[in-house]
Protein backbone atom coordinates (compact mmCIF):
# COMPACT_ATOMS: atom_id res chain seq x y z
CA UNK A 1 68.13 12.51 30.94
CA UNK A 2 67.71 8.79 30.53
CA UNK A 3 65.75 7.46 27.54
CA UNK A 4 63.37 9.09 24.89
CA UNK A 5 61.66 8.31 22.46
CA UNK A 6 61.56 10.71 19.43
CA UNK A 7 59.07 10.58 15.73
CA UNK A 8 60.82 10.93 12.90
CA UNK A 9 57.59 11.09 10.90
CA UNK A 10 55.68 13.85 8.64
CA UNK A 11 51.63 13.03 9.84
CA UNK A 12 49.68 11.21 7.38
CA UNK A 13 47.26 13.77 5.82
CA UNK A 14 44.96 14.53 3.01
CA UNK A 15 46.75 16.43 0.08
CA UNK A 16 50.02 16.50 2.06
CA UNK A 17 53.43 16.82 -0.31
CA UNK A 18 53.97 14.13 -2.35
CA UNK A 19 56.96 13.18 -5.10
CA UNK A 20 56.21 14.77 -8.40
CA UNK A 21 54.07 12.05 -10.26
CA UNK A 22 53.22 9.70 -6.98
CA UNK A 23 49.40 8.83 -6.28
CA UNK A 24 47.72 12.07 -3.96
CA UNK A 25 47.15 11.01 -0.40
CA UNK A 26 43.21 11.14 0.61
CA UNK A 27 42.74 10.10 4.55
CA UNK A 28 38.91 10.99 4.54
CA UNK A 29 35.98 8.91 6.88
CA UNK A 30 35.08 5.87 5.73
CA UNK A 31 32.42 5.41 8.70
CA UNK A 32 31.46 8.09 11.68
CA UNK A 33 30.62 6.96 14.99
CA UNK A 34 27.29 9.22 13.96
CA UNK A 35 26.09 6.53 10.86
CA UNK A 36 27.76 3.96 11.59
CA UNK A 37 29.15 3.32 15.47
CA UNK A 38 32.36 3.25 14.83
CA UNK A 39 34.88 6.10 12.99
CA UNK A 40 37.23 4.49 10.05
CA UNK A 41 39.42 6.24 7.63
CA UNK A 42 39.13 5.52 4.28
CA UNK A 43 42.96 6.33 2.73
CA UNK A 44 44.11 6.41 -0.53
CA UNK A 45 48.13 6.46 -0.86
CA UNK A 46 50.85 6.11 -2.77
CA UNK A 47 53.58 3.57 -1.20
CA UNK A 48 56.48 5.99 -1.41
CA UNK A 49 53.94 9.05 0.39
CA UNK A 50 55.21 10.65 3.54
CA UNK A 51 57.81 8.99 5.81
CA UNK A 52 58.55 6.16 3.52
CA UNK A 53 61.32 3.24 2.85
CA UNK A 54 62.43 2.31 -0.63
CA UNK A 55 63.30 -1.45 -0.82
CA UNK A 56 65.77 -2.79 -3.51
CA UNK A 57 63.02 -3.12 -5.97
CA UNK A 58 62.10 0.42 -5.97
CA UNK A 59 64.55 0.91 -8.75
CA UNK A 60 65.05 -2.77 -10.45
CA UNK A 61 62.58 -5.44 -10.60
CA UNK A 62 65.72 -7.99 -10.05
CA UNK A 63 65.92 -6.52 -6.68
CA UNK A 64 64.71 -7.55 -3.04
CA UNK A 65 61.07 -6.65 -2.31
CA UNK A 66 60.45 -5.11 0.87
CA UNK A 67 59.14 -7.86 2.68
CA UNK A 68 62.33 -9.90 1.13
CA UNK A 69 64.67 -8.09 3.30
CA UNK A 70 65.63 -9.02 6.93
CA UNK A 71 63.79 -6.95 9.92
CA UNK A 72 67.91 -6.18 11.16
CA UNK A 73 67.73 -3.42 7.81
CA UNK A 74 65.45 -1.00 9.44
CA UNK A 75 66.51 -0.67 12.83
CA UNK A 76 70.46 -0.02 14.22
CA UNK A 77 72.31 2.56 15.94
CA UNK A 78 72.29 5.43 14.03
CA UNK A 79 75.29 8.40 13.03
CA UNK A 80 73.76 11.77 11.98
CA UNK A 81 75.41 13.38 9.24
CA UNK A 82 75.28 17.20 9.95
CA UNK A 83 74.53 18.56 6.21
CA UNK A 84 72.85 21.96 6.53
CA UNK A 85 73.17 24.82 5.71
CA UNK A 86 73.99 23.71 1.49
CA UNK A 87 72.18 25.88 -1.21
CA UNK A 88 69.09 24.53 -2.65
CA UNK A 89 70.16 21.39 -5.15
CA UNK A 90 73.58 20.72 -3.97
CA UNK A 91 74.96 17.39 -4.32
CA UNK A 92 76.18 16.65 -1.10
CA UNK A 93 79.97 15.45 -1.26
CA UNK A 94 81.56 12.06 0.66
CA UNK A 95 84.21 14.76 2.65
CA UNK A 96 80.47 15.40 4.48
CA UNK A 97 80.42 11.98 5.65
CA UNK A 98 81.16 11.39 8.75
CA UNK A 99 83.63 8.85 10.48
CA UNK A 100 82.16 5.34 12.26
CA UNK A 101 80.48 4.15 9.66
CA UNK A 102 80.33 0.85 9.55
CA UNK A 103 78.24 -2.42 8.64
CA UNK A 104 74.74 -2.67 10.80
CA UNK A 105 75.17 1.35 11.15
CA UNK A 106 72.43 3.69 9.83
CA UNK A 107 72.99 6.61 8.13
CA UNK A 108 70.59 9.77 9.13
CA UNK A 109 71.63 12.59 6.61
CA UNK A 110 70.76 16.14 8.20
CA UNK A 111 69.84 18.50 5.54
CA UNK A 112 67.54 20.68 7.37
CA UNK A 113 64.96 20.29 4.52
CA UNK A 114 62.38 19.43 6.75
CA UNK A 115 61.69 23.22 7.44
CA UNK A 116 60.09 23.73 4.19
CA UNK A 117 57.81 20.41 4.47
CA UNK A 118 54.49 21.98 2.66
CA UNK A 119 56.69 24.66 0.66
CA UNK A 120 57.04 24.29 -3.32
CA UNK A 121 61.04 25.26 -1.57
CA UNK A 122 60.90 21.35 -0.50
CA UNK A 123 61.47 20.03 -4.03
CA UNK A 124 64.86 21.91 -3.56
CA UNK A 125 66.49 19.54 -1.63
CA UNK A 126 70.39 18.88 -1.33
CA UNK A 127 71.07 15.16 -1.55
CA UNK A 128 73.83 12.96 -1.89
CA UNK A 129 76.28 13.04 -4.82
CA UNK A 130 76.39 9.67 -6.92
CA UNK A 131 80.31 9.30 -5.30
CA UNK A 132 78.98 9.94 -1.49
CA UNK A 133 76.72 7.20 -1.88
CA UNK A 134 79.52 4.74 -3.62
CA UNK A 135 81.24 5.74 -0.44
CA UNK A 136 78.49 4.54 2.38
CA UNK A 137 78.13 1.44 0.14
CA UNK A 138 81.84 0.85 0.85
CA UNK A 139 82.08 1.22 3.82
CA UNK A 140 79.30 -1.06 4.78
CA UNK A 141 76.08 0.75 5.20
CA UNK A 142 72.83 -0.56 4.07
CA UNK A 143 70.14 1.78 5.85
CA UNK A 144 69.96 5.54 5.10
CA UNK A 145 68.12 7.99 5.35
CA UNK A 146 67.49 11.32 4.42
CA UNK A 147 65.38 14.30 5.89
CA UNK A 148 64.48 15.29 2.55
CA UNK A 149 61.94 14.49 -0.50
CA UNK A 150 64.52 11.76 -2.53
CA UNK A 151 68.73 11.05 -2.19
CA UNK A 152 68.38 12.22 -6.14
CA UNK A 153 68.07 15.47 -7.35
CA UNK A 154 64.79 16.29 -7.33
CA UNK A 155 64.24 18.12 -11.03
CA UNK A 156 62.89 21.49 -11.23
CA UNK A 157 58.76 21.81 -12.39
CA UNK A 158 58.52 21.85 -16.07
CA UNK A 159 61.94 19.91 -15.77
CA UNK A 160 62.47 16.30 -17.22
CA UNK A 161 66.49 16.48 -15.63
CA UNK A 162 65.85 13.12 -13.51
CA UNK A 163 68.90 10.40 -12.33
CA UNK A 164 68.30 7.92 -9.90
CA UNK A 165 71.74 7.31 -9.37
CA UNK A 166 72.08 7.65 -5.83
CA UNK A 167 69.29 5.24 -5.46
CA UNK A 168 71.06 2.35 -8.21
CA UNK A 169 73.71 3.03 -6.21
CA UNK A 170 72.73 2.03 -2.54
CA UNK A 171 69.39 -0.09 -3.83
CA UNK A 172 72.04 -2.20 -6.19
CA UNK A 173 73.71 -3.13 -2.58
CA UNK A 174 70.80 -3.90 -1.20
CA UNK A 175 70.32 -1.09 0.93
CA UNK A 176 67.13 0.51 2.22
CA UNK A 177 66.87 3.98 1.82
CA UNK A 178 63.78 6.67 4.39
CA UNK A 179 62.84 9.35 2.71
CA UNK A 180 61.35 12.77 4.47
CA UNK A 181 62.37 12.05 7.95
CA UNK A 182 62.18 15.46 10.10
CA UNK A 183 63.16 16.38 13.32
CA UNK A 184 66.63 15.60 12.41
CA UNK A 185 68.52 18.49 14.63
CA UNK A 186 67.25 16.77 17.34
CA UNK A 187 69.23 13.74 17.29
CA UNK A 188 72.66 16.17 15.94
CA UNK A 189 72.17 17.64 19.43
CA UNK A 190 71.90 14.38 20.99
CA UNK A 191 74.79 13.07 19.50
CA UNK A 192 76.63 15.79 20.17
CA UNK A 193 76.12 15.73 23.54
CA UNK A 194 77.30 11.97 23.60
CA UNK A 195 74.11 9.98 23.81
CA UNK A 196 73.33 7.29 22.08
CA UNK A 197 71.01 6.91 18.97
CA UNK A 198 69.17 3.98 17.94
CA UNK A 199 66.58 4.21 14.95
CA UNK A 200 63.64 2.08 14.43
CA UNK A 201 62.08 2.44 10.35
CA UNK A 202 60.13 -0.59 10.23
CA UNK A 203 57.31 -0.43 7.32
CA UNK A 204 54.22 -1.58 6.55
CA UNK A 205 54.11 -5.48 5.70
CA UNK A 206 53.16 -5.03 2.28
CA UNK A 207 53.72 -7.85 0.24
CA UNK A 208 55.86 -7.64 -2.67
CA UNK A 209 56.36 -3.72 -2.91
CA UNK A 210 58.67 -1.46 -3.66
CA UNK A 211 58.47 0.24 -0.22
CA UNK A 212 56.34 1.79 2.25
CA UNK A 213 55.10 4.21 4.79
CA UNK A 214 56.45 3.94 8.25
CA UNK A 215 56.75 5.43 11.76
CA UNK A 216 60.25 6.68 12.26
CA UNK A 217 61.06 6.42 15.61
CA UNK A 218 64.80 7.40 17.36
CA UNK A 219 65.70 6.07 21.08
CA UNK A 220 68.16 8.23 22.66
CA UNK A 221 69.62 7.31 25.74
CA UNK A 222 72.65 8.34 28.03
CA UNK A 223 75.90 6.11 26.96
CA UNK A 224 76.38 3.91 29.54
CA UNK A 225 80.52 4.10 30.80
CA UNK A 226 81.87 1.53 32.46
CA UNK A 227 84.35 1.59 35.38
């Protein structure tokens, strides 16, 4: 099969789902080849909208900004945690996790969320129990991410039940966390067929925020074996 590339990313578009509270996205023309001789969007976003990373300071203003952490945090070899099939809401428990995980590994957790992308259903996300995330911290992990709105619970409308504790957990390590990945069952299939994952999550160089949009991409290529 050799090598593929594969987008881990929602597209960019006008009134597209956004956390509860975040800036609206508007991507509307700026210019038209018609006026102007050239076409240009004009977009208005919040930093955390679509496929997004959360740097440190995301949750603590004492923490690394995104363009304070090294390039080597959004890109590794990447283990896909198979976690579908959980009710809506369910923390997600470290017996889930699975085994390799290690420092310079990232951590792709599989909820299967992605399915209801544009669905009030996609505020209903499983996610990562305070303890699971103690437990990727410990064992060396400092990139995750998530096909799913937030690693928190993501309270109810009407609802002020919030805790960011999965984020103080890994953001207090200095880990980078990527929110609403999708296409996640692709890469379980890959791995499972013994190929080899790398993930690329680099972000926009904004300076001194608390994260931003990127372009998830996943290379999957056959494991080499030597003789």
């Amino acid at each position: 099969m050799g090598v593929e590339l594969l987008d881990l990313s929602v597209p960019v578009t006008t009134g597209m789902p956004v956390y509860p509270g975040d800036p609206e996205v508007e991507a509307v023309p700026a210019l038209t080849v018609g006026e102007s001789g050239v076409n240009v969007l004009r977009l208005h976003m919040g930093s955390q909208s679509g496929t997004h990373v959360d740097a440190p300071f995301h949750i603590d203003d004492a923490l690394p900004r995104l363009d304070e952490l090294p390039l080597t945090r959004f890109t590794g070899p990447a283990l896909v945690m198979d976690a579908r099939g959980l009710p809506p809401r369910t923390p997600i428990p470290p017996a889930a996790l699975p085994g390799g995980l290690a420092p310079g590994v990232v951590l792709l957790i599989a909820t299967g969320w992605s399915e209801h992308w544009g669905s009030d259903g996609y505020l209903a996300h499983p996610y990562p129990a305070p303890e699971t995330a103690e437990a990727i911290v410990a064992a060396g992990v400092r990139t995750v991410g998530i096909d799913a709105l937030s690693v928190d619970r993501t309270p109810p409308p009407g609802s002020d039940d919030f805790s960011p504790a999965a984020h103080r957990v890994l953001c207090g390590a200095g880990a980078v966390i990527a929110e609403n990945l999708t296409g996640l069952d692709r890469l379980l299939d890959a791995q499972a067929g013994g190929r080899a994952v790398t993930v690329y999550l680099f972000p926009l160089a904004l300076a001194g925020a608390d994260g931003a949009p990127v372009r998830a991409v996943a290379q999957v290529e056959d494991r080499v074996v030597l003789v």
